[in-house]
PDB file of N, CA and C in Angstrom:
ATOM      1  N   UNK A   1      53.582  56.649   4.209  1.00  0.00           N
ATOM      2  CA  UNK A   1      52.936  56.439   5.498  1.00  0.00           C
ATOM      3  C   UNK A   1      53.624  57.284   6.562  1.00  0.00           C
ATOM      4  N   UNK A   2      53.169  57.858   7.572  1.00  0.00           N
ATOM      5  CA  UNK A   2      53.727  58.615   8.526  1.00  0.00           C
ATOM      6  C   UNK A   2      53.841  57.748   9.589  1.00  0.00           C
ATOM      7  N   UNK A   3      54.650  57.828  10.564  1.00  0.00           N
ATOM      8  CA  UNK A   3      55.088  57.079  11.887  1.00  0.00           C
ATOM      9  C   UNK A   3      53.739  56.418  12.471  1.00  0.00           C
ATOM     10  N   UNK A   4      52.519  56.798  12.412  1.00  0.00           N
ATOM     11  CA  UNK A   4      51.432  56.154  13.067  1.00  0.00           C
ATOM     12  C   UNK A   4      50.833  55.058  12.046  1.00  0.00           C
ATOM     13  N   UNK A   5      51.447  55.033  10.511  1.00  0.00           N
ATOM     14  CA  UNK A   5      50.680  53.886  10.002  1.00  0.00           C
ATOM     15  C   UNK A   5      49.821  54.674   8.812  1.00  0.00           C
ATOM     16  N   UNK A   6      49.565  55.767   9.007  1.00  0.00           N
ATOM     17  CA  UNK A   6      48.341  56.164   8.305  1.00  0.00           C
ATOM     18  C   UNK A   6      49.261  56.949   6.726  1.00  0.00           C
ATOM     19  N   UNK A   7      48.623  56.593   5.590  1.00  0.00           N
ATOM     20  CA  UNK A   7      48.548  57.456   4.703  1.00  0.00           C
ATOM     21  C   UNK A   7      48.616  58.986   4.643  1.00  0.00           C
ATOM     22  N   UNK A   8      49.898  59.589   3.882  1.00  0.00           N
ATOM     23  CA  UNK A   8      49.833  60.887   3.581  1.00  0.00           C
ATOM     24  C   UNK A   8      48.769  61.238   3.004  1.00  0.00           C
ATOM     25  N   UNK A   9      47.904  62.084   3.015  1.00  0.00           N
ATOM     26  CA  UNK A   9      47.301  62.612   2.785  1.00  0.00           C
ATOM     27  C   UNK A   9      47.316  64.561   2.321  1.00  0.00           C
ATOM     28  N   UNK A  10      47.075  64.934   1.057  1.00  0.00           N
ATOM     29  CA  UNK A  10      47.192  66.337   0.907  1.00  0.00           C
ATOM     30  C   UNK A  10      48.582  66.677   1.647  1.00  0.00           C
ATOM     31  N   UNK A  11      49.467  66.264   1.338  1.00  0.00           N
ATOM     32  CA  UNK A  11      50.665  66.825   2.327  1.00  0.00           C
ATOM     33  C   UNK A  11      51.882  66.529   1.060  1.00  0.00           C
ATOM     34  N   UNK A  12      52.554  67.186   1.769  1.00  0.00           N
ATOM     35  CA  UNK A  12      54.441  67.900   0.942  1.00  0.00           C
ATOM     36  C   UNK A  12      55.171  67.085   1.787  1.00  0.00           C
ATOM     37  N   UNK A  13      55.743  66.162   1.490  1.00  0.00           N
ATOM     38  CA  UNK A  13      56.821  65.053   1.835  1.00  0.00           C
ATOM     39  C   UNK A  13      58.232  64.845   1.134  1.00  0.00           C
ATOM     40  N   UNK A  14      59.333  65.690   1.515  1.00  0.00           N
ATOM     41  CA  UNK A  14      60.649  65.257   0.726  1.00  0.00           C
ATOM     42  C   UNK A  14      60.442  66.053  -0.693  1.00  0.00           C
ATOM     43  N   UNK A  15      59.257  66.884  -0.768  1.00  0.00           N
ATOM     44  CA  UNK A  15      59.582  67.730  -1.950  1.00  0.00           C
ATOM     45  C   UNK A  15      58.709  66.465  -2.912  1.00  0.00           C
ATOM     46  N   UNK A  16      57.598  65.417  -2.463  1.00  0.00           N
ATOM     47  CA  UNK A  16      57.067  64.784  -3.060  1.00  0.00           C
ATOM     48  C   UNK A  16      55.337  65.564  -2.885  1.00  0.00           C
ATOM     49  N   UNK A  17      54.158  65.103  -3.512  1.00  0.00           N
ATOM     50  CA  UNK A  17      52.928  65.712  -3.159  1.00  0.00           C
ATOM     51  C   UNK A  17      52.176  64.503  -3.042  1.00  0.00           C
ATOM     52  N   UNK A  18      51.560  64.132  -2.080  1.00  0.00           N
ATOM     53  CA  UNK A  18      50.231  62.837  -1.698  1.00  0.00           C
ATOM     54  C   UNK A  18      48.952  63.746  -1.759  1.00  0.00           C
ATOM     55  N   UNK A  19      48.293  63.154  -2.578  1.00  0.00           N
ATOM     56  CA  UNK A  19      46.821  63.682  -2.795  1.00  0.00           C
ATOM     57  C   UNK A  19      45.458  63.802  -1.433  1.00  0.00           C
ATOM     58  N   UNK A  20      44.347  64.051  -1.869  1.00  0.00           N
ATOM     59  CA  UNK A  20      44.083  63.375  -0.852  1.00  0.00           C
ATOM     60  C   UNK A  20      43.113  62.228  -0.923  1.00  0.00           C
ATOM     61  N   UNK A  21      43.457  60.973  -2.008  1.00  0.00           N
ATOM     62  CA  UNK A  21      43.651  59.649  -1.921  1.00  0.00           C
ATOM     63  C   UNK A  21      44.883  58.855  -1.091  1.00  0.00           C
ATOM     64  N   UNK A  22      45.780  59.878  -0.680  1.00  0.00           N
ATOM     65  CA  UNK A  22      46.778  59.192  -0.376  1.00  0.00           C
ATOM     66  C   UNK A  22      47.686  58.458  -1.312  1.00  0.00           C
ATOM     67  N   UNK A  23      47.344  58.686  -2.701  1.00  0.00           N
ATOM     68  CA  UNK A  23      48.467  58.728  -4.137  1.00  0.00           C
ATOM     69  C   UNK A  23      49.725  59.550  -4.196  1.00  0.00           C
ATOM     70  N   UNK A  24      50.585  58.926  -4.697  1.00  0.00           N
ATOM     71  CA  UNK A  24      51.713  60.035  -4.707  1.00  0.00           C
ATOM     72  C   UNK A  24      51.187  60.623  -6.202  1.00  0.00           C
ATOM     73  N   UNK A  25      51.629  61.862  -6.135  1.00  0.00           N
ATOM     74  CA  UNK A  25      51.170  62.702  -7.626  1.00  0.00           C
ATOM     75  C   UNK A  25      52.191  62.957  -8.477  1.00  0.00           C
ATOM     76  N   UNK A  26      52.476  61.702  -9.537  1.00  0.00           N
ATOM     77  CA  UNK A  26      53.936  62.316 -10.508  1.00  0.00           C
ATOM     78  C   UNK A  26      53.258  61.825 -11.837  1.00  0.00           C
ATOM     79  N   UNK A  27      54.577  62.130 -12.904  1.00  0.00           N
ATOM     80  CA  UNK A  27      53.903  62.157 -13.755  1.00  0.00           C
ATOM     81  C   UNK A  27      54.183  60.832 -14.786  1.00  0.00           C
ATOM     82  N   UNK A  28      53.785  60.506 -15.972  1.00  0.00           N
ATOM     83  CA  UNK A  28      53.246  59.631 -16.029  1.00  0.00           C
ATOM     84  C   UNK A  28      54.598  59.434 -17.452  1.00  0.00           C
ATOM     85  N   UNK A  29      55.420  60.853 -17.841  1.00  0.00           N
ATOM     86  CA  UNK A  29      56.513  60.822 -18.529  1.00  0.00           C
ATOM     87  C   UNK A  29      57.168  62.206 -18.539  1.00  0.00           C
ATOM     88  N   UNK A  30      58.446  62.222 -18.271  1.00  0.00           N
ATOM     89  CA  UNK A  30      59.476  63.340 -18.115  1.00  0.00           C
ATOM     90  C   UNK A  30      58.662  64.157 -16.354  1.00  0.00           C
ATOM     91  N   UNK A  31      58.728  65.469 -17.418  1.00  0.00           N
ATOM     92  CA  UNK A  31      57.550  66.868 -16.329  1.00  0.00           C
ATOM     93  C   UNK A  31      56.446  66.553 -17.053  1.00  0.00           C
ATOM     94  N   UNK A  32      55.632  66.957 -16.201  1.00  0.00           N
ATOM     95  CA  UNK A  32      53.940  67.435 -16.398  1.00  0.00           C
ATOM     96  C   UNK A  32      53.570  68.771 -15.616  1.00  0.00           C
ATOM     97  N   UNK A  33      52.218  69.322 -15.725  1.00  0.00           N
ATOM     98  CA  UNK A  33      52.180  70.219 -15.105  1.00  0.00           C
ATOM     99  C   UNK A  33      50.854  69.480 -14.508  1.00  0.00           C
ATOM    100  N   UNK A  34      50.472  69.261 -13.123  1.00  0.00           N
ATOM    101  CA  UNK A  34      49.319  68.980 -12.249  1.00  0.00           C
ATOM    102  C   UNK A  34      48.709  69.915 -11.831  1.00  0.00           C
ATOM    103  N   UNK A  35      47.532  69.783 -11.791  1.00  0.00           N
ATOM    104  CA  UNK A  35      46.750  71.073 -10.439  1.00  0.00           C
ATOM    105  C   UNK A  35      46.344  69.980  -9.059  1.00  0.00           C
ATOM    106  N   UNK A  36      46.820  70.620  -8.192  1.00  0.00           N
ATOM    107  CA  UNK A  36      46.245  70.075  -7.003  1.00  0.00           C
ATOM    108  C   UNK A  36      44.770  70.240  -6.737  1.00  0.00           C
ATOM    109  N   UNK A  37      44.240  69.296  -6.114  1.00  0.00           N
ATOM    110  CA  UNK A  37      43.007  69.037  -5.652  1.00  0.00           C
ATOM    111  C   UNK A  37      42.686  70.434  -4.614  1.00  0.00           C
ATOM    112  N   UNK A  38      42.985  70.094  -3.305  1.00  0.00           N
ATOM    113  CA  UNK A  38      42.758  70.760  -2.102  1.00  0.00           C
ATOM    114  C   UNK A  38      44.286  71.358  -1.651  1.00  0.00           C
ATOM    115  N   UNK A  39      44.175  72.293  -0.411  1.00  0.00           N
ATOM    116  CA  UNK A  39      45.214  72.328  -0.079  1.00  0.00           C
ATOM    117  C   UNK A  39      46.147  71.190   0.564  1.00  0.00           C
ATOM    118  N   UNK A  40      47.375  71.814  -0.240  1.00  0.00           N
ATOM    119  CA  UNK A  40      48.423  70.622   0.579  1.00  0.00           C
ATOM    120  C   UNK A  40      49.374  71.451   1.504  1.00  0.00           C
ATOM    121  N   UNK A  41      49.903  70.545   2.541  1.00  0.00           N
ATOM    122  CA  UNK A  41      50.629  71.615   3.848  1.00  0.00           C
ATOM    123  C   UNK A  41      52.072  70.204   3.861  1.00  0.00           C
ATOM    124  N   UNK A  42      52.818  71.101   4.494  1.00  0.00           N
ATOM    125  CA  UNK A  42      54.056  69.764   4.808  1.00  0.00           C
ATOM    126  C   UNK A  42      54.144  68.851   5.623  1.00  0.00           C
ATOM    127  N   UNK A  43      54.518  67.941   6.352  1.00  0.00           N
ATOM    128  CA  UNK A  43      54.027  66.694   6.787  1.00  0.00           C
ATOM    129  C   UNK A  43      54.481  67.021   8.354  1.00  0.00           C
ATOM    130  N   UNK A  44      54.870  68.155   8.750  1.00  0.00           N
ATOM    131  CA  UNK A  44      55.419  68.582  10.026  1.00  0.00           C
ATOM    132  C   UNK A  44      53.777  69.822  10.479  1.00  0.00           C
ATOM    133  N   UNK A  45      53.079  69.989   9.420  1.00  0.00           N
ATOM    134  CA  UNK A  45      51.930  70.927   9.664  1.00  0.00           C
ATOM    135  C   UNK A  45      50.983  69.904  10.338  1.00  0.00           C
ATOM    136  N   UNK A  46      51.050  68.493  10.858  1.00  0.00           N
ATOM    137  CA  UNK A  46      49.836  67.889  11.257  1.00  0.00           C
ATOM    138  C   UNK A  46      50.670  67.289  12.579  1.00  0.00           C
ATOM    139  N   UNK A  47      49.071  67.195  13.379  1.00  0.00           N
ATOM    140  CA  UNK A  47      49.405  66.311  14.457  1.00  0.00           C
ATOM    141  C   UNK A  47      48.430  65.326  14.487  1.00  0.00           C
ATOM    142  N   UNK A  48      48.822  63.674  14.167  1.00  0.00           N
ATOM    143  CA  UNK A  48      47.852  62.896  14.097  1.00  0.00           C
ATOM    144  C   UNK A  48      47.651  63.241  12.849  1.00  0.00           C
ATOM    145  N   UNK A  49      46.472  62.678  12.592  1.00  0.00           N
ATOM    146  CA  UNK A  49      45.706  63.063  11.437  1.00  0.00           C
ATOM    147  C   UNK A  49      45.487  64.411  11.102  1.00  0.00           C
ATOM    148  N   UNK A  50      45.241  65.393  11.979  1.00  0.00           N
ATOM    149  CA  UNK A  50      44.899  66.417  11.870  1.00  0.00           C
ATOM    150  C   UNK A  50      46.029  67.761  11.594  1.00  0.00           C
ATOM    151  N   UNK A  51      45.193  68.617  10.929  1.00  0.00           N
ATOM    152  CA  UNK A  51      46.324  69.992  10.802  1.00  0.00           C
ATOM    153  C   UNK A  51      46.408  70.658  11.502  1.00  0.00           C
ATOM    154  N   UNK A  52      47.528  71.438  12.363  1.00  0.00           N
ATOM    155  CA  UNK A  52      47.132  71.849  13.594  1.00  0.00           C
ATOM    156  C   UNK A  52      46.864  73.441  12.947  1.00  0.00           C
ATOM    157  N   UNK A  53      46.065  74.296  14.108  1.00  0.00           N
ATOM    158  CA  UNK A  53      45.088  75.208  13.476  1.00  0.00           C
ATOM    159  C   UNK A  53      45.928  76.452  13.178  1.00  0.00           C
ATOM    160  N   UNK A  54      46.972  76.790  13.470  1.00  0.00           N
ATOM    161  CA  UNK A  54      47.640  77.906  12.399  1.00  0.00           C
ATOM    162  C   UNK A  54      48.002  77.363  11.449  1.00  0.00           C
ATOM    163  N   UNK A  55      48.507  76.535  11.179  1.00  0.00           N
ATOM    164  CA  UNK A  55      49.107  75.816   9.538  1.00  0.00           C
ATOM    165  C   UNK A  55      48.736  76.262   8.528  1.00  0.00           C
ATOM    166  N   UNK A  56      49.565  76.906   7.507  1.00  0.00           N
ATOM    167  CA  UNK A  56      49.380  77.290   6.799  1.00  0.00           C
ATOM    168  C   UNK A  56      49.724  76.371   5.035  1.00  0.00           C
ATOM    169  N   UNK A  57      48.776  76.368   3.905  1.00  0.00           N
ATOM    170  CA  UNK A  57      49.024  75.359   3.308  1.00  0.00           C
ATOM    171  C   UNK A  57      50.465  75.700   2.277  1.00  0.00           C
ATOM    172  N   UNK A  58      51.149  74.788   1.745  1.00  0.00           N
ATOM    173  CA  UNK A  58      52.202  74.963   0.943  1.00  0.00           C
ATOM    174  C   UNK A  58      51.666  75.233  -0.234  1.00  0.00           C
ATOM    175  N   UNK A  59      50.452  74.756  -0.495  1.00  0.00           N
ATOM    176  CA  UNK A  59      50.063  74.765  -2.105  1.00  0.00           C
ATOM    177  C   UNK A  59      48.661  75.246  -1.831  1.00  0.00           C
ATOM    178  N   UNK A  60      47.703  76.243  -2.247  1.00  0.00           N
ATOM    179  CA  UNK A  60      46.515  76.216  -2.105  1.00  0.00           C
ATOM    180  C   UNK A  60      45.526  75.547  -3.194  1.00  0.00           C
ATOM    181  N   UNK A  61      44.526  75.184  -2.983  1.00  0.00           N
ATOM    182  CA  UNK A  61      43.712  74.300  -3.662  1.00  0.00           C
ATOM    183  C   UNK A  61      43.461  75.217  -5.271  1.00  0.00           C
ATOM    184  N   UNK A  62      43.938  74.047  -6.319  1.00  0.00           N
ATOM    185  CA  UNK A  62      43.963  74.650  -7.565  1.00  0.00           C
ATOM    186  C   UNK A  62      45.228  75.490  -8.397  1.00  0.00           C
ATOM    187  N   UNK A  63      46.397  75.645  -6.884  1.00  0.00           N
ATOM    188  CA  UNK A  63      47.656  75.957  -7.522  1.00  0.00           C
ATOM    189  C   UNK A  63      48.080  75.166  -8.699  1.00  0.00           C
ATOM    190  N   UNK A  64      48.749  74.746  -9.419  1.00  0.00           N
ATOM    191  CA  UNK A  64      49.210  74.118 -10.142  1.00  0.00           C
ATOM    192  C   UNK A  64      51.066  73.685 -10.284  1.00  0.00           C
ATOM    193  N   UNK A  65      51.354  72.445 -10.267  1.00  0.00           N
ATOM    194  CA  UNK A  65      52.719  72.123 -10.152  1.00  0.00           C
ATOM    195  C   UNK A  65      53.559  71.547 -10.997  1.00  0.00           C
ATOM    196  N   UNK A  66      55.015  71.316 -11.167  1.00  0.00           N
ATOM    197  CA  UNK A  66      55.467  70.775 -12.289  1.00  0.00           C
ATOM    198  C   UNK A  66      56.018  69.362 -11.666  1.00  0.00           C
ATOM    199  N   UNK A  67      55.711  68.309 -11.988  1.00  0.00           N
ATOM    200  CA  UNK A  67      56.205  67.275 -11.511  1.00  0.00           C
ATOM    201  C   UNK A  67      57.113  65.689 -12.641  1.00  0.00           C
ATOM    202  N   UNK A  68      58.197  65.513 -11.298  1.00  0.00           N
ATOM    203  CA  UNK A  68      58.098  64.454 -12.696  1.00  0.00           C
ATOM    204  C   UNK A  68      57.844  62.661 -12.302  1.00  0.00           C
ATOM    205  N   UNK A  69      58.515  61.611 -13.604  1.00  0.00           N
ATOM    206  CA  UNK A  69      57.910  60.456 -12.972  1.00  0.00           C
ATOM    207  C   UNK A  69      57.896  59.943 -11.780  1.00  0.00           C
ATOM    208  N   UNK A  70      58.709  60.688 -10.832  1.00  0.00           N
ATOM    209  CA  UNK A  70      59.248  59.526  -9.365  1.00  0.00           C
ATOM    210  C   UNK A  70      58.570  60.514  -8.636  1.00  0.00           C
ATOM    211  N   UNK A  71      57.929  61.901  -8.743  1.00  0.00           N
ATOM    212  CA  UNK A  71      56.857  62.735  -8.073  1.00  0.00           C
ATOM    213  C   UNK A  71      57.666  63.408  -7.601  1.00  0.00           C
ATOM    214  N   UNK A  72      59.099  63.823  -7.386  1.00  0.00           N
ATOM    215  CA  UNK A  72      59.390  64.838  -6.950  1.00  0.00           C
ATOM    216  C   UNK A  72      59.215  66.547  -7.756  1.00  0.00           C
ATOM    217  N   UNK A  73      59.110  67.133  -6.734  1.00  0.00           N
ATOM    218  CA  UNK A  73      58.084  68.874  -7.580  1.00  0.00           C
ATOM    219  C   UNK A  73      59.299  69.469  -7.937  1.00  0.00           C
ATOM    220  N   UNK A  74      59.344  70.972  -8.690  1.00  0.00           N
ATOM    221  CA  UNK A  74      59.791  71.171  -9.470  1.00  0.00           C
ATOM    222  C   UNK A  74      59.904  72.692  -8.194  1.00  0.00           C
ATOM    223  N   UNK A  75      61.060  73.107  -7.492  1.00  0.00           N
ATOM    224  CA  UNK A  75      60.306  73.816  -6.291  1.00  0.00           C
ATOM    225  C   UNK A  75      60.601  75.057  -7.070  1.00  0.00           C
ATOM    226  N   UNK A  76      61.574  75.256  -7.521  1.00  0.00           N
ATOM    227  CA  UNK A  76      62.305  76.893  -7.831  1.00  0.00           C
ATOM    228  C   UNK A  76      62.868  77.273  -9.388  1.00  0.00           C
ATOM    229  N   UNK A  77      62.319  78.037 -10.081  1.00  0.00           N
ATOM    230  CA  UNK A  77      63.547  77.755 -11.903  1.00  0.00           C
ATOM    231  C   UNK A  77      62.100  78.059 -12.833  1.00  0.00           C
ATOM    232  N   UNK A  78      62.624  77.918 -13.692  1.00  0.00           N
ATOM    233  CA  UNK A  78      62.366  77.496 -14.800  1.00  0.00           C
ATOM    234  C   UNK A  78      62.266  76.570 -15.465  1.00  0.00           C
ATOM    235  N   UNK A  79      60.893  76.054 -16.215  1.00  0.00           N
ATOM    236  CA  UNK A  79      60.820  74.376 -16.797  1.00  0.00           C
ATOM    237  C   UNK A  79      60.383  75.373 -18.791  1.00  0.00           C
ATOM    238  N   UNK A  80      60.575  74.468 -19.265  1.00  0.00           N
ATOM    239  CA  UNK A  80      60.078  74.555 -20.420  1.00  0.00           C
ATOM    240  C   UNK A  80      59.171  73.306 -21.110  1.00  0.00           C
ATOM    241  N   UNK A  81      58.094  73.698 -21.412  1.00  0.00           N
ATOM    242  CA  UNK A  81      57.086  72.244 -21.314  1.00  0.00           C
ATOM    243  C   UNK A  81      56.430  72.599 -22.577  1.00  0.00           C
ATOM    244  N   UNK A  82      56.389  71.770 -23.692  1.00  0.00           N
ATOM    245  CA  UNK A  82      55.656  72.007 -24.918  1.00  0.00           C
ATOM    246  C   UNK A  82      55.609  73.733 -25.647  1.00  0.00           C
ATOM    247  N   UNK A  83      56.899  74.388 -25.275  1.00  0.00           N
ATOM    248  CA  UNK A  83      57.382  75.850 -25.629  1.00  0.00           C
ATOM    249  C   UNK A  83      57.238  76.512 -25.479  1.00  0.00           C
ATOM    250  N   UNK A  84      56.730  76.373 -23.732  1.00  0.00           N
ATOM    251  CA  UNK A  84      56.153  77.179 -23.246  1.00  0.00           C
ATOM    252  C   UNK A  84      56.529  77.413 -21.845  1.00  0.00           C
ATOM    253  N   UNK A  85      57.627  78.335 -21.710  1.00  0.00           N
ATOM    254  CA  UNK A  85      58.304  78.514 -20.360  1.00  0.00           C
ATOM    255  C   UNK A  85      57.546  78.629 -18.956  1.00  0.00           C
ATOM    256  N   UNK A  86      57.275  77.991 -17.916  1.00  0.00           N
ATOM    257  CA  UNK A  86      56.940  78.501 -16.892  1.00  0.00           C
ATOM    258  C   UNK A  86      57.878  78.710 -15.787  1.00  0.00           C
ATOM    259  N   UNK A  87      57.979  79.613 -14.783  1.00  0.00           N
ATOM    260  CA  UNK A  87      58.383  80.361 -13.883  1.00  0.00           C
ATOM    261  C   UNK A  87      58.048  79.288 -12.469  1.00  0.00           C
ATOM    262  N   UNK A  88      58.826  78.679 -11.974  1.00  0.00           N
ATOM    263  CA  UNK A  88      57.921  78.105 -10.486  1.00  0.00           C
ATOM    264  C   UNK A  88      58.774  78.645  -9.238  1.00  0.00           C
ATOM    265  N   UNK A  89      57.649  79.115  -8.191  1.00  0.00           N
ATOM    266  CA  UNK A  89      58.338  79.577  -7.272  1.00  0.00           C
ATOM    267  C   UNK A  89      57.787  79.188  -5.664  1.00  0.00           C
ATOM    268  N   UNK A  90      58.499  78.251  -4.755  1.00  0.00           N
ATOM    269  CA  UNK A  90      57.538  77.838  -3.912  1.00  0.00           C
ATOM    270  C   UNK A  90      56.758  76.762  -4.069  1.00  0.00           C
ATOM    271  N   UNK A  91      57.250  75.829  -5.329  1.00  0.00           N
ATOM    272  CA  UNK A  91      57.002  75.093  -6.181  1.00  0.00           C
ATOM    273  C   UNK A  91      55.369  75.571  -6.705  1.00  0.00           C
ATOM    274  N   UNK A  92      54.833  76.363  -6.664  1.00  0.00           N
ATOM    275  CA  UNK A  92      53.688  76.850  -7.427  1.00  0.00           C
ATOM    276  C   UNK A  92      54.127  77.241  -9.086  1.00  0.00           C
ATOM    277  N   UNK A  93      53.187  77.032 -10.054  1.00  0.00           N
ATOM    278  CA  UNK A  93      53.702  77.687 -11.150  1.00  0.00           C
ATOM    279  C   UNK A  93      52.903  78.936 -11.798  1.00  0.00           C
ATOM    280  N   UNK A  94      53.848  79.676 -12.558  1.00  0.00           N
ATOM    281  CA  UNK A  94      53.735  80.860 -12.812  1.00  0.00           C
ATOM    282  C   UNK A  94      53.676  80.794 -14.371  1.00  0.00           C
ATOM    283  N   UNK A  95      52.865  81.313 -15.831  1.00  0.00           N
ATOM    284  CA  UNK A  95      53.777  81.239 -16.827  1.00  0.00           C
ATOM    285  C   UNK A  95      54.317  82.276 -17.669  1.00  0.00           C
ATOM    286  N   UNK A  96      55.635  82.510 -17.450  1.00  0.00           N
ATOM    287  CA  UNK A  96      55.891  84.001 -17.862  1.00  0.00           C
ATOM    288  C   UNK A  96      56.162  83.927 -19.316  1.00  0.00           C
ATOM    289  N   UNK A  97      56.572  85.446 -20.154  1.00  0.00           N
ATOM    290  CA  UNK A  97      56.552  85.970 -21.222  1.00  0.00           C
ATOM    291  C   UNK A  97      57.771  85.633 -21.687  1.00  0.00           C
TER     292      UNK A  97
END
């Protein structure tokens, strides 16, 4: 919840991701890899409810992330997930060779 009461929404909190159900997005055992819905921006990009109009998003809609059970993202490194290395940078993921 943000200082006014209301549900995160699509927003980057503490290196956590809220959908935009207002769900936190983790995973369900160890890492996972998620795709985000819509864009998500950090919780300092809104005023009120709203995004203020330069804001730019942290994640764009359909990036994909590595997360684990307590939802914190995976921001910078290397994960290895079913033998298959991915690259994350900006917490977006990448999957390299």
């Amino acid at each position: 919840m943000d200082k006014d009461g209301r549900a995160y929404t699509n927003t980057l909190v503490d290196g956590k991701v809220y959908g935009p159900d207002g769900t936190r997005i983790q995973s369900d055992s160890g890492w996972d890899i998620v795709t985000v819905e819509e864009d998500v921006y950090k919780d300092s990009d809104y005023t009120g409810a709203e995004v203020k109009e330069n804001a730019k998003p942290v994640l764009t809609a359909g990036s994909s992330v590595i997360v684990n059970n307590s939802g914190k993202l995976k921001k910078n490194g290397k994960v290895k997930l079913d033998g298959v290395t991915y690259q994350v940078k900006n917490y977006a993921v990448q999957v390299t060779e």
